[in-house]
C-alpha atoms as a PDB file:
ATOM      1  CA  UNK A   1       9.013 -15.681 -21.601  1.00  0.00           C
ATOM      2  CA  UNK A   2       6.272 -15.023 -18.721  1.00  0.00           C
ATOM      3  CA  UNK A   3       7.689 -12.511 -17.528  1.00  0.00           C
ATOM      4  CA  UNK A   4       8.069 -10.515 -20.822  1.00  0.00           C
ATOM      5  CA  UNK A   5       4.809 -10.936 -21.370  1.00  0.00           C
ATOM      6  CA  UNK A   6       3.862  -9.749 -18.212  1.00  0.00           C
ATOM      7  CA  UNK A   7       5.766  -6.627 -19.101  1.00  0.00           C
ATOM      8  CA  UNK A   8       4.229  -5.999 -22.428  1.00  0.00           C
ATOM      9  CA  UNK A   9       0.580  -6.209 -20.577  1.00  0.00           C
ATOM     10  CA  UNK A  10       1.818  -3.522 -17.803  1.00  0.00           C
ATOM     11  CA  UNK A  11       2.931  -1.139 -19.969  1.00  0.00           C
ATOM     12  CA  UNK A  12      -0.266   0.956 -20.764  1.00  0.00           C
ATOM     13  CA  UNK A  13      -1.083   0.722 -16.807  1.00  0.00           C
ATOM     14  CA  UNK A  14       2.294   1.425 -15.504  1.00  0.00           C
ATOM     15  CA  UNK A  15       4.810   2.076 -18.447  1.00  0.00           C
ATOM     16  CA  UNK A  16       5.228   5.464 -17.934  1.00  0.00           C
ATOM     17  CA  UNK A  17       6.082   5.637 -14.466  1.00  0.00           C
ATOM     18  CA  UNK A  18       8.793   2.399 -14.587  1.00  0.00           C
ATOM     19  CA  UNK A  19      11.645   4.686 -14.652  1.00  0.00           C
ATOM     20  CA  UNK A  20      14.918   4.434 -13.115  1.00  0.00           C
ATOM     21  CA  UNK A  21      14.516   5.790  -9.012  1.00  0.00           C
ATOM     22  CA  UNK A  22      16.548   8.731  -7.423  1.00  0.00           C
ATOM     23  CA  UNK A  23      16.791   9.333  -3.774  1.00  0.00           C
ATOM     24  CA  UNK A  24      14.774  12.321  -3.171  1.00  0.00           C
ATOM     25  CA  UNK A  25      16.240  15.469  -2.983  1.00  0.00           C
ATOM     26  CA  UNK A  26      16.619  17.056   0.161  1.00  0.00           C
ATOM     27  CA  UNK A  27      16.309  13.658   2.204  1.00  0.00           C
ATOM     28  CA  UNK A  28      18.508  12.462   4.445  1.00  0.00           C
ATOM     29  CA  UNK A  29      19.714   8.544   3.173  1.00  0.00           C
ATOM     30  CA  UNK A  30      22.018   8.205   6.710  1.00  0.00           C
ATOM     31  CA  UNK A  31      18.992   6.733   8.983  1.00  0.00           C
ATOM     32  CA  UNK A  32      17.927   4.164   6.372  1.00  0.00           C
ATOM     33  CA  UNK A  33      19.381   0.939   5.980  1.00  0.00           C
ATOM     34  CA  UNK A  34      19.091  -0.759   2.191  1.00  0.00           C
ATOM     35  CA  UNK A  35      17.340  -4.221   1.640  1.00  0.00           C
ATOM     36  CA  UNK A  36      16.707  -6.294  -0.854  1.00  0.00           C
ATOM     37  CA  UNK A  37      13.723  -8.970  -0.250  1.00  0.00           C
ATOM     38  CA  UNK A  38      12.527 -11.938  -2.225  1.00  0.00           C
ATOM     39  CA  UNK A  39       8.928 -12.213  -3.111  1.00  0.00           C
ATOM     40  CA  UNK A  40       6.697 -14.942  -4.474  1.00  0.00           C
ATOM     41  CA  UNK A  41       5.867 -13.130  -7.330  1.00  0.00           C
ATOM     42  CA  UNK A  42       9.399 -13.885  -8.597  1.00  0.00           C
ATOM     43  CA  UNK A  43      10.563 -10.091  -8.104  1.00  0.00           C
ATOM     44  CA  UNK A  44      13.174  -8.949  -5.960  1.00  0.00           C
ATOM     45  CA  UNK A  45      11.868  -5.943  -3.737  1.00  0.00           C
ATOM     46  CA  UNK A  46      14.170  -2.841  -3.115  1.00  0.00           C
ATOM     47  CA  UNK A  47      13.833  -1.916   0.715  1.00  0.00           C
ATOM     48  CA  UNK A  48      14.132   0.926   2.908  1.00  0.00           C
ATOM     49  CA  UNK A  49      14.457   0.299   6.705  1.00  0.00           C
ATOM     50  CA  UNK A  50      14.775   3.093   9.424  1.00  0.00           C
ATOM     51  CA  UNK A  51      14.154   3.104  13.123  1.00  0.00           C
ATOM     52  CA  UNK A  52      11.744   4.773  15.194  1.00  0.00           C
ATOM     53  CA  UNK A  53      12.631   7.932  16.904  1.00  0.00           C
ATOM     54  CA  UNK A  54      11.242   6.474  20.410  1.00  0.00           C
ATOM     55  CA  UNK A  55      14.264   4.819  22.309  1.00  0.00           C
ATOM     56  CA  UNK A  56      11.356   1.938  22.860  1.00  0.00           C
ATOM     57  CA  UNK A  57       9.286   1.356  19.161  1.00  0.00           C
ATOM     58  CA  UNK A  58       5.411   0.481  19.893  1.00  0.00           C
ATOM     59  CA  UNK A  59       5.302  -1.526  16.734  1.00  0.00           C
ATOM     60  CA  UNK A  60       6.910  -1.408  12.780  1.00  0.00           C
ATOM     61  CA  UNK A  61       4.889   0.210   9.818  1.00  0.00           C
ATOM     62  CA  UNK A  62       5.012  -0.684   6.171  1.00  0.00           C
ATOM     63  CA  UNK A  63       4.550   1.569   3.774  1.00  0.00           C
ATOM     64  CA  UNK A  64       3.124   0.347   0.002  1.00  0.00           C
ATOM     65  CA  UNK A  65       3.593   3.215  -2.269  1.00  0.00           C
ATOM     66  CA  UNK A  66       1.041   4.560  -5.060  1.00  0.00           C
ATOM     67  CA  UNK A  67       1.680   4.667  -8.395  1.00  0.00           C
ATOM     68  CA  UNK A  68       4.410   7.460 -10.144  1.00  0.00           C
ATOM     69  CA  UNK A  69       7.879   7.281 -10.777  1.00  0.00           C
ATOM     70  CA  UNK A  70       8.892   8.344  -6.862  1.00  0.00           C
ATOM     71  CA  UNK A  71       7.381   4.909  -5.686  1.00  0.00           C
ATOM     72  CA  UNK A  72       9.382   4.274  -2.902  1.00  0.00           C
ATOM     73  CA  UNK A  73      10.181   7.791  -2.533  1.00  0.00           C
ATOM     74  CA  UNK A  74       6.767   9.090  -2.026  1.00  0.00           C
ATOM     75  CA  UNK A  75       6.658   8.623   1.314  1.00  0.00           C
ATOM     76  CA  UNK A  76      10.034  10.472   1.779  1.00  0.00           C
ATOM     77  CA  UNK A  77       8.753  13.104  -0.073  1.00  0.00           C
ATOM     78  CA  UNK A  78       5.732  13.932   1.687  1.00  0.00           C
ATOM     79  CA  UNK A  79       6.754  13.224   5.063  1.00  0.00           C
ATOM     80  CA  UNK A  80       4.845   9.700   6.224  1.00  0.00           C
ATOM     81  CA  UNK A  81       7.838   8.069   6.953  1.00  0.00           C
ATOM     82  CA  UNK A  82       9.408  10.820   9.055  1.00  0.00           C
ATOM     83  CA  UNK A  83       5.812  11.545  10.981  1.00  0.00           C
ATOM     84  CA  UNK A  84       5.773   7.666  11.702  1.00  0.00           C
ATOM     85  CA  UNK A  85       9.058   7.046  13.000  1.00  0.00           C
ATOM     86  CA  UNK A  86       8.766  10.394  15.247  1.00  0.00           C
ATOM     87  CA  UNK A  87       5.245   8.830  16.862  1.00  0.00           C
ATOM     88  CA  UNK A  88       7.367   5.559  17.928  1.00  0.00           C
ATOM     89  CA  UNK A  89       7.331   3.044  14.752  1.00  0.00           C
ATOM     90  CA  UNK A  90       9.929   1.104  12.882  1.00  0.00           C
ATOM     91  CA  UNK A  91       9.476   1.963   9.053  1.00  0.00           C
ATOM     92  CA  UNK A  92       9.688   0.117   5.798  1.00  0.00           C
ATOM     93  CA  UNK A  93       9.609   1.441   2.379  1.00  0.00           C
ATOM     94  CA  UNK A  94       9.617  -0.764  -0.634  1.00  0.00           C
ATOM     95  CA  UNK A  95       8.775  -0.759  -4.404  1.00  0.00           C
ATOM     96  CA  UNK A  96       6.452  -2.684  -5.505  1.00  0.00           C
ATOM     97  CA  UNK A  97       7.568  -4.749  -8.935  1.00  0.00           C
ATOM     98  CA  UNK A  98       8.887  -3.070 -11.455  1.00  0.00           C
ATOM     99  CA  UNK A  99       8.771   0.036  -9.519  1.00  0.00           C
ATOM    100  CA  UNK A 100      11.598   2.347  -8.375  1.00  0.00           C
ATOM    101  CA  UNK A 101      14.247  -0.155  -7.995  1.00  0.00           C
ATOM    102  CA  UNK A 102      12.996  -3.874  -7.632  1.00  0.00           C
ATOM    103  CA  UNK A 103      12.374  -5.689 -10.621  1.00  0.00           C
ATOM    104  CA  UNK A 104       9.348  -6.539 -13.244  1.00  0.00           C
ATOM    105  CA  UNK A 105       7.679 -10.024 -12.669  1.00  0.00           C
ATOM    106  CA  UNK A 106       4.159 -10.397 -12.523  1.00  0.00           C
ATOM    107  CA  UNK A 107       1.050  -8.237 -11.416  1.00  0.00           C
ATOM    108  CA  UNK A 108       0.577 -10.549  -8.143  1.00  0.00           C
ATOM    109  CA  UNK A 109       1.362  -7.155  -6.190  1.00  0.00           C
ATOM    110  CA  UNK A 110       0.067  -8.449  -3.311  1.00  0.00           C
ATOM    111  CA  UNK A 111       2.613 -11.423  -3.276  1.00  0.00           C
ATOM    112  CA  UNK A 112       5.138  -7.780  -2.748  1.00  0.00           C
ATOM    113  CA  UNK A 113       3.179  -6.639  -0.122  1.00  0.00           C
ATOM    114  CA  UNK A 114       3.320  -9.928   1.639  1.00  0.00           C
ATOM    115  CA  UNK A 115       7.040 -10.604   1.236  1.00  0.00           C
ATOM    116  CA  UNK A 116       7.749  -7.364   2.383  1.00  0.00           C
ATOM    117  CA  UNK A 117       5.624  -7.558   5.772  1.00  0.00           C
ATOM    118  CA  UNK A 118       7.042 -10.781   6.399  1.00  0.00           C
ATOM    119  CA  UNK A 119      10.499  -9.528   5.736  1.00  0.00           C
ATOM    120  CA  UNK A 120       9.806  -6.487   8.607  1.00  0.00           C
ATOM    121  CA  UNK A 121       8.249  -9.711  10.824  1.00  0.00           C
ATOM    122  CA  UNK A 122      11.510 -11.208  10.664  1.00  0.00           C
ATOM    123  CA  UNK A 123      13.140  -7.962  11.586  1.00  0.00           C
ATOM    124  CA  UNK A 124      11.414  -6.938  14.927  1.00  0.00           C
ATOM    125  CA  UNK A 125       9.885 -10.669  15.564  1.00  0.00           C
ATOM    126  CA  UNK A 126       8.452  -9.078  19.502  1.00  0.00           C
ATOM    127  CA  UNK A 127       6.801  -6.136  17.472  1.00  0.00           C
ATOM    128  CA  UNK A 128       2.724  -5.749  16.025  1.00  0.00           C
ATOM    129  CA  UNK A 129       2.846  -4.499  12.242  1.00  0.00           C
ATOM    130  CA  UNK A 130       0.967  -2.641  10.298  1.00  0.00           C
ATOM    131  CA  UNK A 131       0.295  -1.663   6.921  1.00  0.00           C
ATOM    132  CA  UNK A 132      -0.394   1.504   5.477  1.00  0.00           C
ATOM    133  CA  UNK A 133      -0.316   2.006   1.858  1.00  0.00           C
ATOM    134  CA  UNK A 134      -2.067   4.963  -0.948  1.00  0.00           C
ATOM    135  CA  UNK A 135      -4.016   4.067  -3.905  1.00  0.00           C
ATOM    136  CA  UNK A 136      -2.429   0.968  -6.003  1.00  0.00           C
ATOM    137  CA  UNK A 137      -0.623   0.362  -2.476  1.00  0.00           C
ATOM    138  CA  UNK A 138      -3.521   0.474  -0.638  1.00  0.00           C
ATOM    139  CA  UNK A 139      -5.868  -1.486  -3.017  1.00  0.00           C
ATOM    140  CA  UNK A 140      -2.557  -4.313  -3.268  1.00  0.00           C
ATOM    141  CA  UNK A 141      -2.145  -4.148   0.370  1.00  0.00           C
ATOM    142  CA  UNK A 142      -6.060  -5.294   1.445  1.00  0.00           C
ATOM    143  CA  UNK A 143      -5.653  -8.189  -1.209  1.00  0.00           C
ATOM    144  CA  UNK A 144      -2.353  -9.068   0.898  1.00  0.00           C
ATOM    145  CA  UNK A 145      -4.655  -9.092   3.631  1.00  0.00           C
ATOM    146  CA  UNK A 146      -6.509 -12.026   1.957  1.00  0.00           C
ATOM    147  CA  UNK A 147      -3.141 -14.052   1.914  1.00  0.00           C
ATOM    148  CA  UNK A 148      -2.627 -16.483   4.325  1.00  0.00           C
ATOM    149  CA  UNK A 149       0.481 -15.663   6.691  1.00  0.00           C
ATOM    150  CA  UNK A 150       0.354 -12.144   6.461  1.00  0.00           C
ATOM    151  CA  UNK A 151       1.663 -10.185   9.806  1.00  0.00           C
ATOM    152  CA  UNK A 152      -0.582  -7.384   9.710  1.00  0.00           C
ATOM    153  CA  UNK A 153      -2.449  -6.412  12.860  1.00  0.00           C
ATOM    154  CA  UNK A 154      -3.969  -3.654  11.684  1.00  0.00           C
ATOM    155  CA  UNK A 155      -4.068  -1.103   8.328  1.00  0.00           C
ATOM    156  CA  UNK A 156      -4.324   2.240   7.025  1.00  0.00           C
ATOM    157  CA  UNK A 157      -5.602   2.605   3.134  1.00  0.00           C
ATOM    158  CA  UNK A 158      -5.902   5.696   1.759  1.00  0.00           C
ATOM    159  CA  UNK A 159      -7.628   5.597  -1.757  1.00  0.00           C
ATOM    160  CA  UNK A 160      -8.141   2.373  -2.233  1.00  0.00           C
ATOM    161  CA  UNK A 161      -9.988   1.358  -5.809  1.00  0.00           C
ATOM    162  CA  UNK A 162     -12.574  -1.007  -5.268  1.00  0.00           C
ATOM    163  CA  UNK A 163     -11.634  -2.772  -8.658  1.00  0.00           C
ATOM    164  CA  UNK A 164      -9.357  -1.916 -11.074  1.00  0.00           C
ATOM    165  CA  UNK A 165     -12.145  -0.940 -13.221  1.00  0.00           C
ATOM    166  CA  UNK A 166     -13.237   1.516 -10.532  1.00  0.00           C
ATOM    167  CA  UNK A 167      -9.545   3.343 -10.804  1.00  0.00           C
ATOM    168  CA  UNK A 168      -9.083   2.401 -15.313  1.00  0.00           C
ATOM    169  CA  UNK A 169     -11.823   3.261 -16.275  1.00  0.00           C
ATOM    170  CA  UNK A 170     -11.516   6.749 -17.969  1.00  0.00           C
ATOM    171  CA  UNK A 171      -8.330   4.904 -20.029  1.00  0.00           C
ATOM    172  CA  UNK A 172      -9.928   2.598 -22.981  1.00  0.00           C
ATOM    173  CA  UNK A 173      -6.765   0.583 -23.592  1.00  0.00           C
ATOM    174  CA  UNK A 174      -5.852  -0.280 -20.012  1.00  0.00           C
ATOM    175  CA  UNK A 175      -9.957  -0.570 -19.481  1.00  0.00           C
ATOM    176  CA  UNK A 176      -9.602  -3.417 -22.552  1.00  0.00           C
ATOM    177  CA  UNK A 177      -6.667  -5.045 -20.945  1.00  0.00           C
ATOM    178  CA  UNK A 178      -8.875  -5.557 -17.486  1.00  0.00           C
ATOM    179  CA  UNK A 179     -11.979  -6.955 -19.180  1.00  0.00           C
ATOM    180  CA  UNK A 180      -9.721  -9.273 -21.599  1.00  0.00           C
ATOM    181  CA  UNK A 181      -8.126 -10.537 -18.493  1.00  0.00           C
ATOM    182  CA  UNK A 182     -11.700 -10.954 -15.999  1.00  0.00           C
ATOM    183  CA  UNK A 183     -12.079 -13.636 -19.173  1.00  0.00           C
ATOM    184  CA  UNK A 184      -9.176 -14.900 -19.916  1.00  0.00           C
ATOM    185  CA  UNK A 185      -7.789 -14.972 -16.718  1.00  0.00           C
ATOM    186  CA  UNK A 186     -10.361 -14.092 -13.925  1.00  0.00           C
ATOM    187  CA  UNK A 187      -8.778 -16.284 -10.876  1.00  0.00           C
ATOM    188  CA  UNK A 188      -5.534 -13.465 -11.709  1.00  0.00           C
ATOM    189  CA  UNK A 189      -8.237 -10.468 -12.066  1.00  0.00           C
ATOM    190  CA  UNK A 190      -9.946 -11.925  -8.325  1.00  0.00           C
ATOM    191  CA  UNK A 191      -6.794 -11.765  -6.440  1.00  0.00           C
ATOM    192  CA  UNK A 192      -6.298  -7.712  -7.385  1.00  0.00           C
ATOM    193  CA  UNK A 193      -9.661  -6.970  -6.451  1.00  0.00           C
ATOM    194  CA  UNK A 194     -10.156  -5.036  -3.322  1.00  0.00           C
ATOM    195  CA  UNK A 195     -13.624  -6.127  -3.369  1.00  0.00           C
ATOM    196  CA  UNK A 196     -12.951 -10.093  -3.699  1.00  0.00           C
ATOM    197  CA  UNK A 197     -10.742  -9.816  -0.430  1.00  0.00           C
ATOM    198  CA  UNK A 198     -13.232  -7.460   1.408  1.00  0.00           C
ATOM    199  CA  UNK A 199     -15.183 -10.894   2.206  1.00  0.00           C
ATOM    200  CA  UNK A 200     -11.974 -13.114   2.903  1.00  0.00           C
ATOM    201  CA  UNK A 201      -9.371 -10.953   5.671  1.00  0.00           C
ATOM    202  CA  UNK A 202      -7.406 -12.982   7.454  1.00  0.00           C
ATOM    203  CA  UNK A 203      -7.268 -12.242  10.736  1.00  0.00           C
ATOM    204  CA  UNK A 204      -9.746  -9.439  10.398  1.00  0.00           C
ATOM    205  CA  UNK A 205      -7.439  -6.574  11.031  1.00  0.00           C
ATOM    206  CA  UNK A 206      -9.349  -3.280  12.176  1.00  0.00           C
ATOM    207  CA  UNK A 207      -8.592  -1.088   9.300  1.00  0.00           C
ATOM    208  CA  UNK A 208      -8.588   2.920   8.788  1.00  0.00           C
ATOM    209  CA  UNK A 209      -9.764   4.129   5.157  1.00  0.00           C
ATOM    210  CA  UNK A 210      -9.038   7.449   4.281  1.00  0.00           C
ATOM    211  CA  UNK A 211     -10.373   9.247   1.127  1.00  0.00           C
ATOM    212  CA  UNK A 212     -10.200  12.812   0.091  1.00  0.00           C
ATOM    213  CA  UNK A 213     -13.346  15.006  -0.953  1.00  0.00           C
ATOM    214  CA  UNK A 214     -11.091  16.337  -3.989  1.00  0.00           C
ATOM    215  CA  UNK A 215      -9.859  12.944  -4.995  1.00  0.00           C
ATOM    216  CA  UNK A 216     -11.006  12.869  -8.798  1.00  0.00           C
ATOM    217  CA  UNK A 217      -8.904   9.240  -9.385  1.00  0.00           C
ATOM    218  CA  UNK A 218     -10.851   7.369  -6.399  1.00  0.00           C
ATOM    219  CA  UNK A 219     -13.952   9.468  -5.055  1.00  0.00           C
ATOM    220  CA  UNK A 220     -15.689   9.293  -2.032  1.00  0.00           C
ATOM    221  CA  UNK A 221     -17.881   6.995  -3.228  1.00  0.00           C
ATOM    222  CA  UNK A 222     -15.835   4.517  -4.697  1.00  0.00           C
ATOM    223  CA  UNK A 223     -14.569   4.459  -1.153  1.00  0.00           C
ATOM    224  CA  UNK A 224     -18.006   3.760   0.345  1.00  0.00           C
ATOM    225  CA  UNK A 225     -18.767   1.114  -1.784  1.00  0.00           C
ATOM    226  CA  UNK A 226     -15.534  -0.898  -0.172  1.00  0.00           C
ATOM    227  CA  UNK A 227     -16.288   0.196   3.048  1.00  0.00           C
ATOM    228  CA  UNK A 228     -19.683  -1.033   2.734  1.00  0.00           C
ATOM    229  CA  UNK A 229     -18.138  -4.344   1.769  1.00  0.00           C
ATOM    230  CA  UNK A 230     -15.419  -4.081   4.932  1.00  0.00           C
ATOM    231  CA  UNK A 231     -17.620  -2.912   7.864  1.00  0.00           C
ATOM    232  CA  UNK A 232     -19.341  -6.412   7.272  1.00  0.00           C
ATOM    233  CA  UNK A 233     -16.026  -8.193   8.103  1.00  0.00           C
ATOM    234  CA  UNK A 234     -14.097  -6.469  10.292  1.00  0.00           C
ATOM    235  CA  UNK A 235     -13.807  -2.860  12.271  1.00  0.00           C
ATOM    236  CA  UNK A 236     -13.554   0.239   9.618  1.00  0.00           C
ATOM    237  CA  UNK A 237     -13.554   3.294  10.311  1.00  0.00           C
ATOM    238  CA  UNK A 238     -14.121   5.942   7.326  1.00  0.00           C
ATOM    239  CA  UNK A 239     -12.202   9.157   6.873  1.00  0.00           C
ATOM    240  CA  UNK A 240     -13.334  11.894   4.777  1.00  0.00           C
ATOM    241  CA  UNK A 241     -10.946  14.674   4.443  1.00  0.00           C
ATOM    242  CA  UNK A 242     -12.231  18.191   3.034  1.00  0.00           C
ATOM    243  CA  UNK A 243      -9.486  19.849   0.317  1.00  0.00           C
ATOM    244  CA  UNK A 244      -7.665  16.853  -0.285  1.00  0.00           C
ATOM    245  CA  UNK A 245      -6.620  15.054  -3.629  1.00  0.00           C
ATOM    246  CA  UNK A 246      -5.497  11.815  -4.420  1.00  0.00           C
ATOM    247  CA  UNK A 247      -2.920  10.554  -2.037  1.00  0.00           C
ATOM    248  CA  UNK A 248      -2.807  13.915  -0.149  1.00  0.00           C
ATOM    249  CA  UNK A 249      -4.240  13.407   2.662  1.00  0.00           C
ATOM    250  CA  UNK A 250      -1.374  14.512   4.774  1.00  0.00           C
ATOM    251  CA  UNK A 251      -0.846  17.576   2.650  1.00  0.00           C
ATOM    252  CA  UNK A 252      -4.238  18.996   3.251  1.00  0.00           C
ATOM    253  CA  UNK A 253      -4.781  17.925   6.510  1.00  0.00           C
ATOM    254  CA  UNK A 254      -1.237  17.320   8.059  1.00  0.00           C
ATOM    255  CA  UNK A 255      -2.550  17.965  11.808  1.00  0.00           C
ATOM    256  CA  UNK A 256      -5.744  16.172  11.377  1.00  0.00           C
ATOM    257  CA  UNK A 257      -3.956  13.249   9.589  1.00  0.00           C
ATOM    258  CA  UNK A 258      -1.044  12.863  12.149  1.00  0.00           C
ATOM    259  CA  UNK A 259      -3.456  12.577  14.988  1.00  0.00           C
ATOM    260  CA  UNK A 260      -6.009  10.300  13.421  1.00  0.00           C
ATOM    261  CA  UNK A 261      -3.432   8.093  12.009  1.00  0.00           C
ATOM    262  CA  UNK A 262      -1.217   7.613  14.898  1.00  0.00           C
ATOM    263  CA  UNK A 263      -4.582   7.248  17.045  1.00  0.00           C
ATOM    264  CA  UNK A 264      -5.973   4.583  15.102  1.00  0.00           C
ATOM    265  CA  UNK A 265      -2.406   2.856  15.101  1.00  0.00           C
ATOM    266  CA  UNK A 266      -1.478   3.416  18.620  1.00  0.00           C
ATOM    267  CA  UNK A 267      -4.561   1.897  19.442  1.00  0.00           C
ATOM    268  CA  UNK A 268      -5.144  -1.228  17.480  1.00  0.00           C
ATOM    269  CA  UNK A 269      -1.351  -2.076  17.769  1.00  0.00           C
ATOM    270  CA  UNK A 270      -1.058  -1.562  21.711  1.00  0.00           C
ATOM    271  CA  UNK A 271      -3.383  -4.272  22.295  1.00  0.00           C
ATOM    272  CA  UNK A 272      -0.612  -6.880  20.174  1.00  0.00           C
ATOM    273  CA  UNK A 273       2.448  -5.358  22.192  1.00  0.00           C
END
């Protein structure tokens, strides 16, 4: 029964990209290994697992996928997972609930996020992770760094909402649904606010926020406000890349993003290692 009406309450946010998930075309399924991983938010998470390139990995990545009917895919698609594993890194993919192939609980999100870092912990226990995730992943992924137990060491968060609001608010319905729920339930609205787990990191994991100048879902200065919020609680650093929309990063800037990204990471995850 909770979970059905959990489902009813995501469909104006997410209904229309909950659609059954196809291996992207044109991508290579041999080097990933399948997975299936339990989360507290009552879901069970579909996995993707591939090792690094490097004969010796400097540390394992997970990847938390924005929103669209790819999910999981996404970062097949446009080329993360491949750039990662080619600078040295283990790589996870997962959907998030009721994404791609895992299935609809809740909206703890985060709770994903979580189970799925600990699932990579388990996997290379000697390795530092990281998390890097786009949009909804990003925005889940620095609440997951809020949770207790979480095994990242460092994070890269490109368009991350500072509130939901910030990222619904040009939809009316989904807009309602937000506001109904800061008052009917606002200790569920707190833990998916970027902005409530700005002031609580555990572990205070340096993190790398990357927004594009073209972005017209999360500006630049939707960005600045969480940075503002982060650079009081930990080390942020604040990308701004020129041509790029949201979640593109990479595209516009592929050169630019491959060295600042593996930078940031080779350097906050060498210290762990």
């Amino acid at each position: 029964m909770k979970n059905t009406a959990y489902r009813l309450f995501k469909k104006p946010f997410f209904g229309r990209f909950m659609r059954p998930w196809r291996w992207p075309e044109q991508i290579d399924p041999q080097p990933w290994q399948r997975l299936t991983i339990d989360s507290s938010s009552g879901a069970r998470l579909s996995a993707l697992l591939a090792e690094s390139h490097a004969p010796e990995a400097k540390g394992a990545i997970l990847l938390a996928h924005p929103m669209g009917t790819v999910a999981k895919g996404f970062w097949l698609k446009q080329g993360h997972a491949e750039l990662l594993r080619a600078a040295g890194y283990h790589v996870m993919l997962f959907d998030l609930n009721g994404f791609g192939e895992s299935s609809s609980t809740t909206m703890d999100y985060p709770l994903d996020v979580l189970a799925a870092g600990q699932a990579l912990q388990q996997h290379y226990p000697q390795l530092p992770l990281a998390v890097l995730g786009a949009s909804m992943g990003a925005a889940m992924s620095l609440c997951a760094l809020a949770q207790p137990g979480h095994p990242f060491k460092a994070a890269v968060l490109e368009a991350a909402f500072p509130t939901l609001l910030h990222f619904w608010r040009r939809y009316p319905i989904p807009s309602l649904g937000i506001r109904l729920s800061m008052l009917l339930y606002p200790a569920g609205e707190r833990r998916l606010r970027p902005l409530h787990a700005a002031e609580r990191l555990v572990g205070k994991p340096p993190l790398l926020m990357i927004y594009g100048e073209d972005d017209d879902y999360t500006p630049v200065e939707d960005g600045l406000q969480l940075h503002l919020a982060l650079s009081g609680t930990t080390h942020t650093e604040f990308w701004r890349v020129p041509g790029a929309a949201h979640t593109l990063a990479y595209t516009a800037q592929p050169q630019a993003y491959a060295q600042r990204v593996t930078a940031f990471l080779d350097t906050y995850l060498a210290s762990h290692n």
